[in-house]
Every structure is written in C-alpha cells, then in structure tokens.
Protein backbone atom coordinates (compact mmCIF):
# COMPACT_ATOMS: atom_id res chain seq x y z
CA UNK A 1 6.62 -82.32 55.23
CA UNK A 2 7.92 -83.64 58.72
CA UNK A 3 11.37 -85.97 58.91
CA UNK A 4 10.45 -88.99 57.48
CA UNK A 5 10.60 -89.91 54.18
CA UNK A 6 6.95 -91.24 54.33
CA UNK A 7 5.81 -87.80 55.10
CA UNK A 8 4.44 -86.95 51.34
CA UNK A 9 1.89 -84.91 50.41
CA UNK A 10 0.75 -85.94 46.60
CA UNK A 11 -1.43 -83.23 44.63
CA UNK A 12 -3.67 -84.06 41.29
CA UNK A 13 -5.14 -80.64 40.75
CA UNK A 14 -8.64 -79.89 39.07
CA UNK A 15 -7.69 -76.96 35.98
CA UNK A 16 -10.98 -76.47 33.66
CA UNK A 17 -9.92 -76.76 30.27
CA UNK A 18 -10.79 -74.04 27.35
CA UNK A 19 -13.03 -75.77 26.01
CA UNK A 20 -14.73 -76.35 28.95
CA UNK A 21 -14.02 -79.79 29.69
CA UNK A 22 -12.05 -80.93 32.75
CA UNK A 23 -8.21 -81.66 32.19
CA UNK A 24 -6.08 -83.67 35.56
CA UNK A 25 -2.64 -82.65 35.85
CA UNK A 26 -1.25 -85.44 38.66
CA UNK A 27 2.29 -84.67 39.31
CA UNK A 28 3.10 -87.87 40.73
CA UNK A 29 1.53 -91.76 39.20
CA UNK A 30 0.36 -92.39 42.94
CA UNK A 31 -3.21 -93.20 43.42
CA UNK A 32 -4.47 -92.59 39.74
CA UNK A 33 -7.37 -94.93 40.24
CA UNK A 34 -8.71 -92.52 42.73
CA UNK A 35 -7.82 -89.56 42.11
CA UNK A 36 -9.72 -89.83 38.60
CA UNK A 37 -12.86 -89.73 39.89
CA UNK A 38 -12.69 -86.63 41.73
CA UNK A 39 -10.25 -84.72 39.65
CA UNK A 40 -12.35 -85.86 36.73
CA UNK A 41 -15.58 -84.13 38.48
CA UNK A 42 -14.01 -81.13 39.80
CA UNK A 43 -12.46 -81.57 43.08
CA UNK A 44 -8.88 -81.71 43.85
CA UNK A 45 -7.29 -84.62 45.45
CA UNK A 46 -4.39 -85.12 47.98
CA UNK A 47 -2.89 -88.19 49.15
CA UNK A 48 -1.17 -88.02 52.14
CA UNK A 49 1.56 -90.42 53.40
CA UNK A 50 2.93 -91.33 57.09
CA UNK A 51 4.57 -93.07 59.29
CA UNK A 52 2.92 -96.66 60.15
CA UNK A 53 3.85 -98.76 63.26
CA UNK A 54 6.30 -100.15 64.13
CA UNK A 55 8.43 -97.26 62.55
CA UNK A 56 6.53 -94.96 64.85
CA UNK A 57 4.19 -95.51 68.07
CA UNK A 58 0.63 -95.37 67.92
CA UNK A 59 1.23 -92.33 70.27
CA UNK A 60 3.53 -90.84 68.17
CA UNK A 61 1.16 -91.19 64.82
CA UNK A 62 -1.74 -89.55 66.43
CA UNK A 63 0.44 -86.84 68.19
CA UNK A 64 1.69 -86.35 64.18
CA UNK A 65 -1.68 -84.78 62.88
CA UNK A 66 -1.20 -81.42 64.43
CA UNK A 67 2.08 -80.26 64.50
CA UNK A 68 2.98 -81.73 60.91
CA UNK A 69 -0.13 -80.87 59.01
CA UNK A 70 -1.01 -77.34 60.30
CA UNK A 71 1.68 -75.87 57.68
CA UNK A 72 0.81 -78.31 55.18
CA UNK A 73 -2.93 -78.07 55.29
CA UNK A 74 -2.50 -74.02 55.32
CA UNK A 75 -0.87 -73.76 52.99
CA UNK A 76 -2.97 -75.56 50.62
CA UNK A 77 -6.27 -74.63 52.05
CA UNK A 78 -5.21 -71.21 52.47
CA UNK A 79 -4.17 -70.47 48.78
CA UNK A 80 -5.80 -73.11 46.25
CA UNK A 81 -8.99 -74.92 48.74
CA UNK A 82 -11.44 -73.46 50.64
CA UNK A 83 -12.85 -76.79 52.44
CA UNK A 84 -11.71 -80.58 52.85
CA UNK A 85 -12.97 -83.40 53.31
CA UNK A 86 -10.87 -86.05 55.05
CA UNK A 87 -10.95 -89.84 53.90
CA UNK A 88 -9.06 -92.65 55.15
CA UNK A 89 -9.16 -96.87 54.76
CA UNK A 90 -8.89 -99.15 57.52
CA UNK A 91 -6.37 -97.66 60.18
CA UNK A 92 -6.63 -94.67 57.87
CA UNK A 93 -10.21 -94.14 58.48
CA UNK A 94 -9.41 -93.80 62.15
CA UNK A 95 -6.78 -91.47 61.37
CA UNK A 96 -9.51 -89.50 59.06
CA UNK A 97 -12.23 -89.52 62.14
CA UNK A 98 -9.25 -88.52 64.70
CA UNK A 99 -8.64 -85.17 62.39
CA UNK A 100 -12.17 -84.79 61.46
CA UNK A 101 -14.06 -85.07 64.43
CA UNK A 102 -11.45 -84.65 67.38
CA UNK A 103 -8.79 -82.54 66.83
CA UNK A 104 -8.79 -78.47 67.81
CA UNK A 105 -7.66 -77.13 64.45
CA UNK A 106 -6.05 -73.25 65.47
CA UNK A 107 -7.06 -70.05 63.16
CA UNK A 108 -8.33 -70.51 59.64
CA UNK A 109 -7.99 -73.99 59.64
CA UNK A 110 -10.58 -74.17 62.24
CA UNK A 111 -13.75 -74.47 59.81
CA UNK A 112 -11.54 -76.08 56.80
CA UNK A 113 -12.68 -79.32 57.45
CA UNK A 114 -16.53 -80.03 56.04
CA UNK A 115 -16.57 -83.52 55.51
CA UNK A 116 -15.00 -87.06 56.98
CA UNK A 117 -15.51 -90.36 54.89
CA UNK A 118 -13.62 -93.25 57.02
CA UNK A 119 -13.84 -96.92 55.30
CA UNK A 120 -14.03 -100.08 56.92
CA UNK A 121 -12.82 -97.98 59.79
CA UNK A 122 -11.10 -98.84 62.59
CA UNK A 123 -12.01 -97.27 65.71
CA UNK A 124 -12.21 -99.13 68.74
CA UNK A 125 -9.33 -100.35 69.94
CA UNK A 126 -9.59 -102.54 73.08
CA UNK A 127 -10.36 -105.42 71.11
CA UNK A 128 -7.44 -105.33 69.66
CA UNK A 129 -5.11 -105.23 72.90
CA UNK A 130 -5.12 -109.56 73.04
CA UNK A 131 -4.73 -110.31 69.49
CA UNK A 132 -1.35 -110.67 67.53
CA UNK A 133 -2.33 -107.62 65.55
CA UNK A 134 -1.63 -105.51 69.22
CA UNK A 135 2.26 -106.90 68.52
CA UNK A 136 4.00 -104.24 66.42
CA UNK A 137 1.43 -101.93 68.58
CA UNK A 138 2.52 -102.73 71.68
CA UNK A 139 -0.44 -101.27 73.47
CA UNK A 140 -1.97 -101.59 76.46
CA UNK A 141 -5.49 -101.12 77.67
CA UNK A 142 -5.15 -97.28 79.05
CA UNK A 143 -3.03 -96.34 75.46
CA UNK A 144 -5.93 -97.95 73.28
CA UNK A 145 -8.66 -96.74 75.10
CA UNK A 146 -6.77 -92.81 75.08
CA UNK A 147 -6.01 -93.56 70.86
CA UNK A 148 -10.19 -94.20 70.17
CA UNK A 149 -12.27 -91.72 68.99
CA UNK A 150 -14.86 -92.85 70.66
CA UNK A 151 -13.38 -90.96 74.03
CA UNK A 152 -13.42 -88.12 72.10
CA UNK A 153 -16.63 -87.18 70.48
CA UNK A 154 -17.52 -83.89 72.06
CA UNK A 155 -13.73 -82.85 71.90
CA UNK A 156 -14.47 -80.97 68.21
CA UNK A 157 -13.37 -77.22 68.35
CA UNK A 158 -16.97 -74.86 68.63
CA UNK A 159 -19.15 -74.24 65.65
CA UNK A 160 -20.86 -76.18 63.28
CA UNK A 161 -19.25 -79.62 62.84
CA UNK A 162 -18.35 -81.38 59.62
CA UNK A 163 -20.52 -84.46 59.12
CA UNK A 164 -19.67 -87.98 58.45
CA UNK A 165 -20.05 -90.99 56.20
CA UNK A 166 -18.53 -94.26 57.20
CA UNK A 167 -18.81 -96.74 54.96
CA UNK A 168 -18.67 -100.37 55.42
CA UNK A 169 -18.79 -103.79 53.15
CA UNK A 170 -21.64 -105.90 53.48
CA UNK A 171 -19.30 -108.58 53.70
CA UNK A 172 -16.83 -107.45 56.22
CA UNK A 173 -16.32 -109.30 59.27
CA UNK A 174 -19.19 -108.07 61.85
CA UNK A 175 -17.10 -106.33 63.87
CA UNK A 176 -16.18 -103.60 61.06
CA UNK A 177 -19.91 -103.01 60.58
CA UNK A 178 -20.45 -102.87 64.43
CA UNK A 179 -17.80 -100.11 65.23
CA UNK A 180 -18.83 -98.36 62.34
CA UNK A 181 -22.61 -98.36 63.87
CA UNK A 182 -21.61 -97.83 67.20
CA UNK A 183 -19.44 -94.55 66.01
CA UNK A 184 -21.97 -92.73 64.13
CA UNK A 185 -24.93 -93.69 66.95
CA UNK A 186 -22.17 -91.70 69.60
CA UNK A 187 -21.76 -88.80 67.11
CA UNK A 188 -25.33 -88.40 66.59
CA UNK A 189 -26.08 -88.12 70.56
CA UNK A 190 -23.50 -85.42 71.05
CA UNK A 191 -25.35 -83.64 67.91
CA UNK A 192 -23.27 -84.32 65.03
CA UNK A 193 -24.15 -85.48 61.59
CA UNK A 194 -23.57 -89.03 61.09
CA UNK A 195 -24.15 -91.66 58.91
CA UNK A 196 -23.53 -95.49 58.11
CA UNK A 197 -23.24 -96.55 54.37
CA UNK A 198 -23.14 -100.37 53.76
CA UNK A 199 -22.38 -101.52 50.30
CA UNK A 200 -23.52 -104.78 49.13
CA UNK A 201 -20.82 -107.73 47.88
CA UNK A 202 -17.79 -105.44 49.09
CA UNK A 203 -15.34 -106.69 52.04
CA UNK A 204 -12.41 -104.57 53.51
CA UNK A 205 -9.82 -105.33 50.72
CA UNK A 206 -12.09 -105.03 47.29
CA UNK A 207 -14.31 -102.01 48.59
CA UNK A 208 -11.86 -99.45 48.09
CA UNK A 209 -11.52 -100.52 44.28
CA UNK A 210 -15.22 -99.23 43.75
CA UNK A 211 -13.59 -95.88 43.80
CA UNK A 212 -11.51 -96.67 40.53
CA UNK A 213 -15.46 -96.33 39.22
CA UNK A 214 -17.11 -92.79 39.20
CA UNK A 215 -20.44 -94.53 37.74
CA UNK A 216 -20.23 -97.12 40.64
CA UNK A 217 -22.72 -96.06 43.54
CA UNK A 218 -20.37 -95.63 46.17
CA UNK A 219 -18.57 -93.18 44.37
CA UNK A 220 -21.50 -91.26 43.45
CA UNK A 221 -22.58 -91.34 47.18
CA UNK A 222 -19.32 -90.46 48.17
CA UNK A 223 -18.99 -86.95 45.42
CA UNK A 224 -22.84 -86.42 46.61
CA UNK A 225 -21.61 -86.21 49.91
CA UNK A 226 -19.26 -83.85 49.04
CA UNK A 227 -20.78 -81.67 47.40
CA UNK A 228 -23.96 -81.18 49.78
C-alpha cells in the first residue's frame, strides 16, 4: 500500500484445522514471535510497516493514517475481520492511540476499531522539543503540541468508543509511566474506557518480548482484553 517501500501490510491468518486444532499460515517470517500468540488462540494478526522520520515528517506520518489505510483496512475488515484492535510500541503506540482514539474513520470502518493497546507509549511531545531526540524531528512547539493525542481526546467519530490498555514497564524511566497515567486519566474524563497496566521487572526494550509468551501475564491480559 502507499509509495514507499516501507508501506507493508504482513498477514498470519487464523484457519481452524480438521481436527479441530488451530493451524498459522504466516506468509511472510516477520514478527513470528508475536504473531504466535494470537494466531495460536484464534485471532488474526497484521503487522503494518511505515515510513519513520527523517524519511518522512512527523506531519507527514500522522497525515499517512487516513488516506493510506482506508483501502487497506477495508479491505481486510470488510471481507475476512469484523473488528480490530490497534497496538503499537514506543512511537508506535502513539501512532496506535492517534488511529484509535482520534481519527474520524468514514463508512464501515467507522465502528471497526474495538480496542487500542499502546506500549511504553509515547504521547506527549513537548518534552521532547529541547532534547537531541527533537533532531531528525525537527519540531517545534506548535507542531508537537498539534501531533499529541492529548489535544485530541474528544475528537473520536460518535458512538460508542473503543477502549484502551496502555501498558507500561515497572522499570521504565518515570516519564513513560507518567504520560501513560496522564493519557488514560484525560480519556476517562471525556468518558472513554481507559486503563493503565504496569508490569513488574519490564523496561521499554525487554517488555515487548513478554509477547513471544502466551502463558506470560501480559499476554494473557492483553488476549483478555481482546476478547471482552
């Protein structure tokens, strides 16, 4: 989908078996230690790849979600899924909350969405603007402070909208847990379902891993979560 050549879309399908069981067919070797433990309990899973900066602006990524994904997104919700839930690590999980919580989504891809799971999120971006991370950014105070979800919590298109679960490592630096607070308390006073998970003896580089493990808790929590 889209121009670049990071614009993939990677499928491992969910097919019951005869006898029963549960059988993965991943057409691509990308992701196998998460895509596992969901195709392994039922659920399909997508990966979907992008554009990071400096190959793109920040602008420019965000302005991505709608115009690229609609066809994508209908035409697998539309013939093989009848809900999503949206995931995303890190910058990813801002990207995950941006679709999720604060984009307009046009015709039957309006009430697709039922679920977003950012971790170790990042979502507000001010404090970034002085720090040597802002360099391949280039942002400045107005462009971070339009690219947060955070200005755009009551922005959700009308109905009932999808709840959220962001999870955080105990052992993250404070700010990761803070934004990750400070999201879900702003959800929760403009209605929405929202909820903090911290999991012990994880930081933002090892967490993700826990996923490889459908016994571990977090991915329990995290197919729970689906599934309710």
């Amino acid at each position: 989908y889209g121009q670049s050549d990071s614009n993939e879309l990677v499928y491992y399908w969910f097919t019951p078996s005869d006898s029963g069981g549960n059988a993965k067919s991943p057409l691509f070797n990308v992701l196998p230690h998460m895509a596992d433990t969901f195709v392994n309990n039922g659920l399909h899973f997508a990966s979907l790849g992008y554009d990071c900066v400096p190959a793109c602006q920040l602008r420019t990524l965000f302005d991505w979600l709608k115009p690229d994904c609609v066809p994508v997104w209908s035409e697998l919700g539309l013939t093989a899924c009848p809900a999503f839930n949206v995931a995303g690590h890190s910058a990813g999980g801002h990207l995950a909350v941006t679709a999720g919580a604060c984009v307009h989504w046009p015709g039957e891809l309006a009430g697709l969405i039922k679920g977003v799971l950012p971790i170790s999120g990042v979502f507000d971006l001010m404090p970034l603007v002085k720090t040597s991370v802002n360099h391949p950014l280039g942002m400045n105070t107005a462009q971070s402070c339009r690219a947060e979800p955070y200005a755009r919590p009551s922005t959700a298109a009308p109905g009932q909208p999808p709840p959220i679960l962001a999870i955080v490592g105990a052992l993250e630096s404070p700010e990761f847990t803070r934004q990750s607070r400070e999201l879900c308390d702003l959800l929760r006073r403009h209605g929405r379902q929202a909820d903090v998970n911290i999991v012990p003896e994880r930081d933002h580089f090892d967490i993700i891993e826990l996923l490889a493990d459908p016994a571990d808790p977090l991915s329990q929590r995290i197919l729970a979560f689906i599934r309710s």
